[in-house]
Protein backbone atom coordinates (compact mmCIF):
# COMPACT_ATOMS: atom_id res chain seq x y z
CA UNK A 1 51.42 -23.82 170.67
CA UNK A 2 49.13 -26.41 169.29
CA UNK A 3 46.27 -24.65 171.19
CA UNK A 4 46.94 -21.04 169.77
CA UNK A 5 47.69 -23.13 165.82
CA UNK A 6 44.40 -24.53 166.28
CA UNK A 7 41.86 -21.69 167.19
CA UNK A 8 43.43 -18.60 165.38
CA UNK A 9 43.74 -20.74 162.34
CA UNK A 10 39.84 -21.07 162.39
CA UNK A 11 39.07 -17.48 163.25
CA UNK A 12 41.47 -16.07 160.44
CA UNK A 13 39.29 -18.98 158.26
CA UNK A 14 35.66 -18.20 159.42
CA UNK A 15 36.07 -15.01 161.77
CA UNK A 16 35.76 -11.24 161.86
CA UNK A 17 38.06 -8.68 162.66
CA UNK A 18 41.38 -7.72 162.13
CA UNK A 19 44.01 -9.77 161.66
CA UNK A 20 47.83 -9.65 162.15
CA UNK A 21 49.96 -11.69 159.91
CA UNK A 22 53.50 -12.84 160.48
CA UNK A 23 55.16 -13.92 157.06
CA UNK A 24 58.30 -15.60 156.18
CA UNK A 25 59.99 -15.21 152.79
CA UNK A 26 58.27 -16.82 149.56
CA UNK A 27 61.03 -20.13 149.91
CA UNK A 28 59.51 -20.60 153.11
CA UNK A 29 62.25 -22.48 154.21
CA UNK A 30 62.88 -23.87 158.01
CA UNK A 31 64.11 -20.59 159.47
CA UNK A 32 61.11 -18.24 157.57
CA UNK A 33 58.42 -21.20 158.87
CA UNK A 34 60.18 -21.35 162.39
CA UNK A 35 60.44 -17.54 162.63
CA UNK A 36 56.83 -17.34 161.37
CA UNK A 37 55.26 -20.00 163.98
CA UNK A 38 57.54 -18.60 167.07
CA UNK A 39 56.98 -15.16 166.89
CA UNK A 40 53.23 -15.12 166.29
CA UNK A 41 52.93 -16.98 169.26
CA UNK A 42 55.30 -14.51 171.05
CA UNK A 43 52.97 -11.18 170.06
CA UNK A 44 49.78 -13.81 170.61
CA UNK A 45 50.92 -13.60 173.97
CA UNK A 46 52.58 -10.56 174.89
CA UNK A 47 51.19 -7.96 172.85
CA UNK A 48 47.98 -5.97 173.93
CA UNK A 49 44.89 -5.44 171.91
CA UNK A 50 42.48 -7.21 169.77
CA UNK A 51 44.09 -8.39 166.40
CA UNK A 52 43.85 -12.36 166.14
CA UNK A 53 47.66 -13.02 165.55
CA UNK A 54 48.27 -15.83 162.60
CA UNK A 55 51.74 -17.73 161.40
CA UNK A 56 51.15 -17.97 157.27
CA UNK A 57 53.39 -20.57 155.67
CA UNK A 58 54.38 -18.64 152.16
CA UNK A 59 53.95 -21.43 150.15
CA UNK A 60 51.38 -23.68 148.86
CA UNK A 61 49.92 -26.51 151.34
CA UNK A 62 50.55 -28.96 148.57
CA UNK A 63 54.22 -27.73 148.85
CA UNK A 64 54.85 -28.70 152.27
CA UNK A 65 56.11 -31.76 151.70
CA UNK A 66 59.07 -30.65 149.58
CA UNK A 67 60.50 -28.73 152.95
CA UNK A 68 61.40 -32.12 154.43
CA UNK A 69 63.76 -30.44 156.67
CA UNK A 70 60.80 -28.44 158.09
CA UNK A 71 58.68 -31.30 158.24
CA UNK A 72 60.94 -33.50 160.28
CA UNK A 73 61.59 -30.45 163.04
CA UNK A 74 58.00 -30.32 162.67
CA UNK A 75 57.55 -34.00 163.87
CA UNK A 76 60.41 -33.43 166.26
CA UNK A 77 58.45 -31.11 168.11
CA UNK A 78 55.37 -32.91 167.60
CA UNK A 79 53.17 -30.32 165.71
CA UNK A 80 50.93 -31.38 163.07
CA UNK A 81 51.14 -29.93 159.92
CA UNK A 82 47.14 -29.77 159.48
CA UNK A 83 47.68 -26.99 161.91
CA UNK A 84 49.18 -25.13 159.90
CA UNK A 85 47.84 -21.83 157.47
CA UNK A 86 49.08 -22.21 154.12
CA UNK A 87 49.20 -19.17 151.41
CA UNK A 88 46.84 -20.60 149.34
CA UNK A 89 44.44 -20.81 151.99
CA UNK A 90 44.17 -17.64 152.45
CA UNK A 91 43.12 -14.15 150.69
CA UNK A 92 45.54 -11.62 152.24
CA UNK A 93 44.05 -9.00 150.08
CA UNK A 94 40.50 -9.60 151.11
CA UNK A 95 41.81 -9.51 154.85
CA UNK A 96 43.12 -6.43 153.83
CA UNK A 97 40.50 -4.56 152.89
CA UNK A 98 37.53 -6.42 154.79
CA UNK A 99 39.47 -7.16 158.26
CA UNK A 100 41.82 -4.83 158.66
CA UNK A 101 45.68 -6.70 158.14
CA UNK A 102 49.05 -5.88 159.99
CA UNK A 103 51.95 -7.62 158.43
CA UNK A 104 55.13 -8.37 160.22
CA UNK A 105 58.13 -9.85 157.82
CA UNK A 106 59.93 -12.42 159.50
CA UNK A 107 63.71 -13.60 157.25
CA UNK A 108 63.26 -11.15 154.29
CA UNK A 109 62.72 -7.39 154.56
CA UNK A 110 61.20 -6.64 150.91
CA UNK A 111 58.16 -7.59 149.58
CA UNK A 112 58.39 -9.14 146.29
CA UNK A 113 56.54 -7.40 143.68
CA UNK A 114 53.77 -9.83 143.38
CA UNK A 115 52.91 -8.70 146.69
CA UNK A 116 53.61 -5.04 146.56
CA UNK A 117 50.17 -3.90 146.74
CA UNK A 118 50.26 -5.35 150.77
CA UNK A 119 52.93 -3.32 151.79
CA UNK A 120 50.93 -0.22 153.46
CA UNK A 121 50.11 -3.24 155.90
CA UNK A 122 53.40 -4.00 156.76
CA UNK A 123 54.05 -2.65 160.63
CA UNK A 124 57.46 -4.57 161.69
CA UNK A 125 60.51 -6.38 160.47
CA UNK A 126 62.93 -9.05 161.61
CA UNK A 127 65.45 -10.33 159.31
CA UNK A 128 69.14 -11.27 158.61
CA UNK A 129 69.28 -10.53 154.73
CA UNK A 130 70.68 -7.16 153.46
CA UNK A 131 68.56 -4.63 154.06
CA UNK A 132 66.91 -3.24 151.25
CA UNK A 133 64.13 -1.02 152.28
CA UNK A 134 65.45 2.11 151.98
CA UNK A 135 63.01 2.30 148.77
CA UNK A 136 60.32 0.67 147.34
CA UNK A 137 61.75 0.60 143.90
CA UNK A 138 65.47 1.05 143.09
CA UNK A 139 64.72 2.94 140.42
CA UNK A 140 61.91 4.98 140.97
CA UNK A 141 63.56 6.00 144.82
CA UNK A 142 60.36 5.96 146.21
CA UNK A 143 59.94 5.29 150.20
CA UNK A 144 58.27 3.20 151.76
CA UNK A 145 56.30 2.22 154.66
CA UNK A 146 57.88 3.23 157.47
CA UNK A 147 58.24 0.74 160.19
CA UNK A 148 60.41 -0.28 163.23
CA UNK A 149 63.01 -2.46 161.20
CA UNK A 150 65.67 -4.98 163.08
CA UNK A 151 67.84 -6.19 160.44
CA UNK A 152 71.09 -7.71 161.40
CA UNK A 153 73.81 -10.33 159.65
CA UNK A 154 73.39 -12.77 162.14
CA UNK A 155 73.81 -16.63 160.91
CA UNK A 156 69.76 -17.71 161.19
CA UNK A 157 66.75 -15.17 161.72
CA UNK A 158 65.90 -17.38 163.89
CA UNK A 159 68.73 -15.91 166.10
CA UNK A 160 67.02 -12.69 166.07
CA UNK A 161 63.56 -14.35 167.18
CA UNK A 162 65.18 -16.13 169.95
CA UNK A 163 66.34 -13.52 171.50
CA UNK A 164 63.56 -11.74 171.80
CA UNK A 165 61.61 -14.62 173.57
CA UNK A 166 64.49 -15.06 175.62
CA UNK A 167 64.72 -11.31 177.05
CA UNK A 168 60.62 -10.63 176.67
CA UNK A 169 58.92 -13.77 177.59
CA UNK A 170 61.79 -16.11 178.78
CA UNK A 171 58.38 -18.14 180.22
CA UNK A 172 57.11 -19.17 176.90
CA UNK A 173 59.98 -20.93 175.84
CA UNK A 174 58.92 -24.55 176.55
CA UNK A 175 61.02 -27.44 175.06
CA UNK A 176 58.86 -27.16 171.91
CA UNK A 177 59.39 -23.78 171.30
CA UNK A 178 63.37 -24.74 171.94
CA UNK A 179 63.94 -26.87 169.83
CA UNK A 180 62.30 -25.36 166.68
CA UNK A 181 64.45 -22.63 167.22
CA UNK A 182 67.69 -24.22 168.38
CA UNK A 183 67.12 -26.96 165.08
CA UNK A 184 66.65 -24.11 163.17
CA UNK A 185 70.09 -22.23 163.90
CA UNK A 186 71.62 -25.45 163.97
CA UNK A 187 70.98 -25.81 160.80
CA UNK A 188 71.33 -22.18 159.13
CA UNK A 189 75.04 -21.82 161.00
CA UNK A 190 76.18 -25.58 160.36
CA UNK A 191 76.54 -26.93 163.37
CA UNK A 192 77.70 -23.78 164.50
CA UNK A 193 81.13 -24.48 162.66
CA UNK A 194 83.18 -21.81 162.01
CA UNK A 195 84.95 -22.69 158.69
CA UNK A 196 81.08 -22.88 157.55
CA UNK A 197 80.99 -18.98 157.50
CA UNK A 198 77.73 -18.66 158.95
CA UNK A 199 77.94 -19.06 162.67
CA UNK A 200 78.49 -15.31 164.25
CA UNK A 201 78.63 -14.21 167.78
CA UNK A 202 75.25 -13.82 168.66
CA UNK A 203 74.30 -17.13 167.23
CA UNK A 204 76.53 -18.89 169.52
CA UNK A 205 75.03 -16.82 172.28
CA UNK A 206 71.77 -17.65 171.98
CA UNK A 207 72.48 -21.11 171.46
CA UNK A 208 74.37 -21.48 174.54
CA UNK A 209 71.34 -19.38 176.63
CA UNK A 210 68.79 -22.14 174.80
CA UNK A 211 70.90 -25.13 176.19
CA UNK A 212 71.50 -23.48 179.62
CA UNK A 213 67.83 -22.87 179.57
CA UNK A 214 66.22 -25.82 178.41
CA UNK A 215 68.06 -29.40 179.87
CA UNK A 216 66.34 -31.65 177.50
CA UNK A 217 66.96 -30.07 174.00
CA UNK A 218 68.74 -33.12 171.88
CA UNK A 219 72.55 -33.13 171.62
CA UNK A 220 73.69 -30.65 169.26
CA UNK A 221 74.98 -32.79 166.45
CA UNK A 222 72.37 -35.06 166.38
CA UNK A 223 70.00 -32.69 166.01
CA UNK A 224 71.80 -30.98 163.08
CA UNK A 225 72.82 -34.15 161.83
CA UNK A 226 69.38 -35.21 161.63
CA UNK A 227 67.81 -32.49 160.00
CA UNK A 228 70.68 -32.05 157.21
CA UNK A 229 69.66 -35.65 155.96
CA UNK A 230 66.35 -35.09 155.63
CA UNK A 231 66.94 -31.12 153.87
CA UNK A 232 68.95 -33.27 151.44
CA UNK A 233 66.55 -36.08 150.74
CA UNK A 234 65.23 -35.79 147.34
CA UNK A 235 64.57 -39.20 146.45
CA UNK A 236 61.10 -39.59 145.04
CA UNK A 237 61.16 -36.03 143.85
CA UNK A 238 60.80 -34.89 140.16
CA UNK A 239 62.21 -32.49 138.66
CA UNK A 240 59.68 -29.65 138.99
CA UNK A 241 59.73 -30.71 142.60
CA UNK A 242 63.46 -30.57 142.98
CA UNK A 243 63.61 -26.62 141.77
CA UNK A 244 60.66 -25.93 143.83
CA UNK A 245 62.06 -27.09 146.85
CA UNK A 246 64.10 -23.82 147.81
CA UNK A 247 62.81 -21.36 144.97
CA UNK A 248 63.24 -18.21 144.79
CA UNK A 249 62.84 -15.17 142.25
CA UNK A 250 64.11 -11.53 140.96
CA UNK A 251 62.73 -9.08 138.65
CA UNK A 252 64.01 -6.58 136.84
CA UNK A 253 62.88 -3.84 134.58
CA UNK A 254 63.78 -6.29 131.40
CA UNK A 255 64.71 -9.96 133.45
CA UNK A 256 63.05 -12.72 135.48
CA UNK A 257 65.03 -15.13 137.48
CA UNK A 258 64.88 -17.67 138.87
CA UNK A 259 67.41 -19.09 141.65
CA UNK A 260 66.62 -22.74 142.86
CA UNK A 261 69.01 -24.71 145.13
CA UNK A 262 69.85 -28.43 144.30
CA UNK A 263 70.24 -30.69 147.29
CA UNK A 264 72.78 -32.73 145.01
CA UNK A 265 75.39 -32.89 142.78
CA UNK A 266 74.83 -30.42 139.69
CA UNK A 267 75.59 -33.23 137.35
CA UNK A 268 73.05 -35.75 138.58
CA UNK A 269 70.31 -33.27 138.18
CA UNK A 270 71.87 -32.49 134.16
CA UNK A 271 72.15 -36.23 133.61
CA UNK A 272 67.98 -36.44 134.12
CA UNK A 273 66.20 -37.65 131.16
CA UNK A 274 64.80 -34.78 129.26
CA UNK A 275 66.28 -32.31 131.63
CA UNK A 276 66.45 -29.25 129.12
CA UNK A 277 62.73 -29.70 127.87
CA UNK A 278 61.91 -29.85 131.82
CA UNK A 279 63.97 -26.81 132.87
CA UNK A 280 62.37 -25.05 129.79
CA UNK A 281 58.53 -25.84 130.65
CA UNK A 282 59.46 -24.86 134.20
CA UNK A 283 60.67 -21.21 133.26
CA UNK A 284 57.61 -21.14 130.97
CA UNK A 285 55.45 -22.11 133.73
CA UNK A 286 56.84 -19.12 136.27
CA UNK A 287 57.56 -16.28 133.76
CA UNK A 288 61.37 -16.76 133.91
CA UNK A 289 63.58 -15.59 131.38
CA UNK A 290 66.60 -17.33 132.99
CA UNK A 291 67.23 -19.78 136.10
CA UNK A 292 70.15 -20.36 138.17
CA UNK A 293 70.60 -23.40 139.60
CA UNK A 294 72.64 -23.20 142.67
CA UNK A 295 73.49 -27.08 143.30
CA UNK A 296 75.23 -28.01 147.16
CA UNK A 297 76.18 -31.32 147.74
CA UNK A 298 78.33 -32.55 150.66
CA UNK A 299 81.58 -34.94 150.78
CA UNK A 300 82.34 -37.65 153.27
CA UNK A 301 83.76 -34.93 155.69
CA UNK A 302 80.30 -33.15 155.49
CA UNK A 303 82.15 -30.62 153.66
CA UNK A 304 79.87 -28.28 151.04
CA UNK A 305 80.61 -29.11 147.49
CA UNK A 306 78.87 -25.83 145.24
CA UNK A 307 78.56 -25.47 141.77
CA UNK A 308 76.37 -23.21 139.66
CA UNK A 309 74.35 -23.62 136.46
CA UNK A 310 72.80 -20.78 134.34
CA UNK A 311 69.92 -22.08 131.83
CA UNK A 312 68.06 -20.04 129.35
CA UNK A 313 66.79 -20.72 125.92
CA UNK A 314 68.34 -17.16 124.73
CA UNK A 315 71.82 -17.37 124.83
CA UNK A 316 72.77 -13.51 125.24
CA UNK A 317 70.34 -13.92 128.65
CA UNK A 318 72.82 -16.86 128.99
CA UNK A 319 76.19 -15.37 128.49
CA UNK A 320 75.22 -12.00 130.30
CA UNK A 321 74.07 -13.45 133.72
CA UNK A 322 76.59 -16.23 133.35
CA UNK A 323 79.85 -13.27 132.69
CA UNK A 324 78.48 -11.15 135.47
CA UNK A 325 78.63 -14.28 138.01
CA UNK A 326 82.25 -14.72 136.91
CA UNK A 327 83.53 -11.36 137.37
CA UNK A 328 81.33 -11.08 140.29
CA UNK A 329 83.59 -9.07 143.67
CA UNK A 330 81.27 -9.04 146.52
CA UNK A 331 81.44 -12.00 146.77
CA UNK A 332 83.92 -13.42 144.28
CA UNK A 333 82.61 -17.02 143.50
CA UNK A 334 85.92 -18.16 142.00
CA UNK A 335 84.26 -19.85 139.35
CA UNK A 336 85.14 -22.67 137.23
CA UNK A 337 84.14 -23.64 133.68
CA UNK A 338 82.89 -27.19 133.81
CA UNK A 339 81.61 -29.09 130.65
CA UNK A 340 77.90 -29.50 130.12
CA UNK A 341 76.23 -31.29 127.32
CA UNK A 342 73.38 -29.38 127.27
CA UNK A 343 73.49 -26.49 124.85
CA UNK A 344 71.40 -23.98 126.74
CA UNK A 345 73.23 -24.58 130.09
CA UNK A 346 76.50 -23.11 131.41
CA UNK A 347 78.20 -25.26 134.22
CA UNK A 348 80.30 -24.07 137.05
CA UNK A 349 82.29 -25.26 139.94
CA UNK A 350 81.84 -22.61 142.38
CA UNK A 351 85.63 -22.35 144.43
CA UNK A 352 84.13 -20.08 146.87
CA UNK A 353 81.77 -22.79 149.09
CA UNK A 354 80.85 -19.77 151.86
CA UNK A 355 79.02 -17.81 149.44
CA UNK A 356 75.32 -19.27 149.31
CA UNK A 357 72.02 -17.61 148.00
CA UNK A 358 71.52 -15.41 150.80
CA UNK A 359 74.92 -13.64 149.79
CA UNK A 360 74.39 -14.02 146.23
CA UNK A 361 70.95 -12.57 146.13
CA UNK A 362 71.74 -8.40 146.73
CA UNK A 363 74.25 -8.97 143.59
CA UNK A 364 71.99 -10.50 141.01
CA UNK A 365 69.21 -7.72 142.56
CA UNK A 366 71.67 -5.04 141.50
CA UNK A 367 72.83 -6.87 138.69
CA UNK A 368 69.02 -6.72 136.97
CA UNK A 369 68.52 -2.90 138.39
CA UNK A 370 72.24 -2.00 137.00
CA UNK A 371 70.99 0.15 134.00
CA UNK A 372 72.76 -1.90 131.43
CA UNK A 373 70.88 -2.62 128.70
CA UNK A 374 70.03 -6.43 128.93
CA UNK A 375 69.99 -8.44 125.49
CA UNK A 376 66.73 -9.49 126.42
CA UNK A 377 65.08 -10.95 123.04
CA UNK A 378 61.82 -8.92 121.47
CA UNK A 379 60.05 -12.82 121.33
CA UNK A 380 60.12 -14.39 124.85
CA UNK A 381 61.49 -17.62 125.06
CA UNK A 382 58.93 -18.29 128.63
CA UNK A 383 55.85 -17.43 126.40
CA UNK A 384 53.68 -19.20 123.99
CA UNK A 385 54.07 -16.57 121.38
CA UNK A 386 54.20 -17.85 117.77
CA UNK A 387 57.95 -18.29 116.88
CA UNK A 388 58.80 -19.49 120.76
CA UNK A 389 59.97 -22.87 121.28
CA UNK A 390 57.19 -23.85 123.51
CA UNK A 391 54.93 -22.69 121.08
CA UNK A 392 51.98 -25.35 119.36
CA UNK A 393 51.75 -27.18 122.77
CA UNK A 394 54.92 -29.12 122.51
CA UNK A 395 55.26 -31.65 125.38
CA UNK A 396 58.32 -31.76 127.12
CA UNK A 397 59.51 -34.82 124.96
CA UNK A 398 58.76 -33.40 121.99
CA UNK A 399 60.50 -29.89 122.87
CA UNK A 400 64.05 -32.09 123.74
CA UNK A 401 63.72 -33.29 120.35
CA UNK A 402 63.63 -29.87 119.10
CA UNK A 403 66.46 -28.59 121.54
CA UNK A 404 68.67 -31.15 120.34
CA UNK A 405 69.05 -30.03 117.12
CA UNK A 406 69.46 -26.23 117.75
């Protein structure tokens, strides 16, 4: 692995030729990285032809260190993270039309739109997420690429990746290559425990075929154990860094959001100095009109503790996203009204501790494409328009002050 890391990252950097990407979502969380790393390797070495075969991190290099899950499977395994390729560190467009690029999606099966214009490139999927690529748009019904798709709910994409290294190349799967993948399930499916709701079937299958297979993979809750401290390690983080950790976004034809999950308490994060002013600069910062903070904490038992907060300087944005959440069916969050100081933030405790992001995100997508008329102000509250809150420059101090007395 280190070997293939190594020289492909230097051709895609200073070579010729085409190129064939594998991509994980834009959170780039464990199982997108994981599924990225593993299965380039897999086509690197089992799939004919010429195209130089690259893993691409989705994220920022500089970002790295806020996946400290990822980074301690990383050292697990004993792969640097200098060897990896970083999105920033490459020009996928340039590849595209100087090199030639093939793009395989590895744990999501939609481009977002800021990367629409790459998806005549894309030539396979693997995911676990909804599938939503029956169009391109889900208004405008148009089709798109068409591709061989394998899209099923299994607990971890990494499932899906595993098994495909286990029936095509059973060879390559070295104790490295093991345990990123068995860490990574571990940790999607929670230690593979039922009342978790994540673990299916096929997860447990492939688990059991990766312990049968390889004798020296760590014991199971060790492993998980381990990595679930360090995925909820935040100390030393600020704020920006704490919503960045596990971002991601939806557009609509009238809304951006935001959806970040908290590795702690929602409160704790609320009780930051200046927490408003910082939430505010942040949705300034990446064009959202709204953010949902999805907060998971654990209790003794190492049982999930959820709650939801909706911020957004406008409050019809507020009240709209925060109603449709409550009345929400598939899933019903069984939410709870909690109190919040903080004027432009609605609090929840979240009854329902199954349903995470990856169940929540298909409703807020058909939430923003749901053809009701959005209050959505005519004077954005993310923009430096005059008459915005963030207009003049204010610093986040100075904008508190202001938010106080609204």
């Amino acid at each position: 692995m280190e070997e293939f890391l190594a020289s492909n990252r230097g051709a895609v950097l200073s070579g010729s030729g085409p190129v064939h990407v594998v991509l994980g979502n834009e959170a780039c969380d464990m199982d997108s990285m994981v599924c990225a790393l593993v299965y380039a390797y897999f086509l690197h070495k089992t799939s004919a032809g010429g195209a130089l075969v690259v893993p691409l991190m989705n994220i920022a290099a500089e970002d790295l260190v806020l996946r400290s899950d990822s980074v301690a499977l990383l050292t697990k395994t004993g792969l640097s993270p200098d060897l990896l390729l970083f999105r920033d560190q490459v020009d996928l467009r340039r590849l595209c039309a100087d090199r030639g690029l093939r793009l395989t999606l590895v744990d999501h099966n939609v481009l977002p739109d800021s990367d629409s214009d790459l998806e005549e490139a894309v030539v396979e999927v693997i995911d676990h997420h909804k599938l939503e690529r029956v169009t391109s748009c889900p208004v405008a019904m148009e089709p798109v690429t068409s591709c061989p798709i394998a899209v099923e709910p299994v607990g971890s994409c990494a499932t899906l990746v595993a098994e495909r290294v286990l029936q095509r190349a059973p060879q390559l799967l070295d104790a490295q290559i093991a345990i990123l993948l068995y860490g990574t399930i571990l940790v999607d499916c929670v230690d593979m425990v039922p009342e978790a709701g994540k673990v299916t079937p096929k997860d447990s299958e492939v688990v059991l075929q990766l312990e049968t297979k390889v004798h020296t993979l760590p014991q199971r809750s060790q492993l998980f154990t381990e990595l679930q401290q360090a995925k909820f390690n935040v100390r030393g983080l600020n704020s920006e860094q704490m919503l960045l950790k596990d971002l991601k976004s939806l557009s609509g034809p009238e809304l951006n959001l935001g959806i970040s999950v908290l590795y702690l308490p929602l409160q704790d994060f609320l009780s930051r100095p200046g927490v408003e002013a910082e939430l505010s600069a942040f949705c300034q910062k990446m064009g959202f009109d709204s953010l949902l903070l999805m907060s998971i904490s654990l209790t003794s038992t190492q049982q999930p503790i959820r709650e939801l907060g909706v911020f957004s300087l406008s409050q019809p944005i507020r009240e709209q996203v925060s109603l449709y959440l409550e009345q929400a069916e598939n899933p019903a969050l069984d939410l709870q009204p909690i109190s919040c100081v903080h004027l432009h933030i609605t609090a929840f405790h979240q009854g329902n501790s199954v349903a995470s992001r990856k169940k929540l995100l298909p409703m807020l997508k058909d939430f923003l494409w749901s053809g009701q008329e959005l209050m959505v102000p005519p004077t954005p509250v993310n923009s430096l328009v005059e008459g915005c809150p963030l207009d003049q420059g204010l610093s986040p101090t100075e904008l508190q002050t202001r938010l106080s007395r609204d």
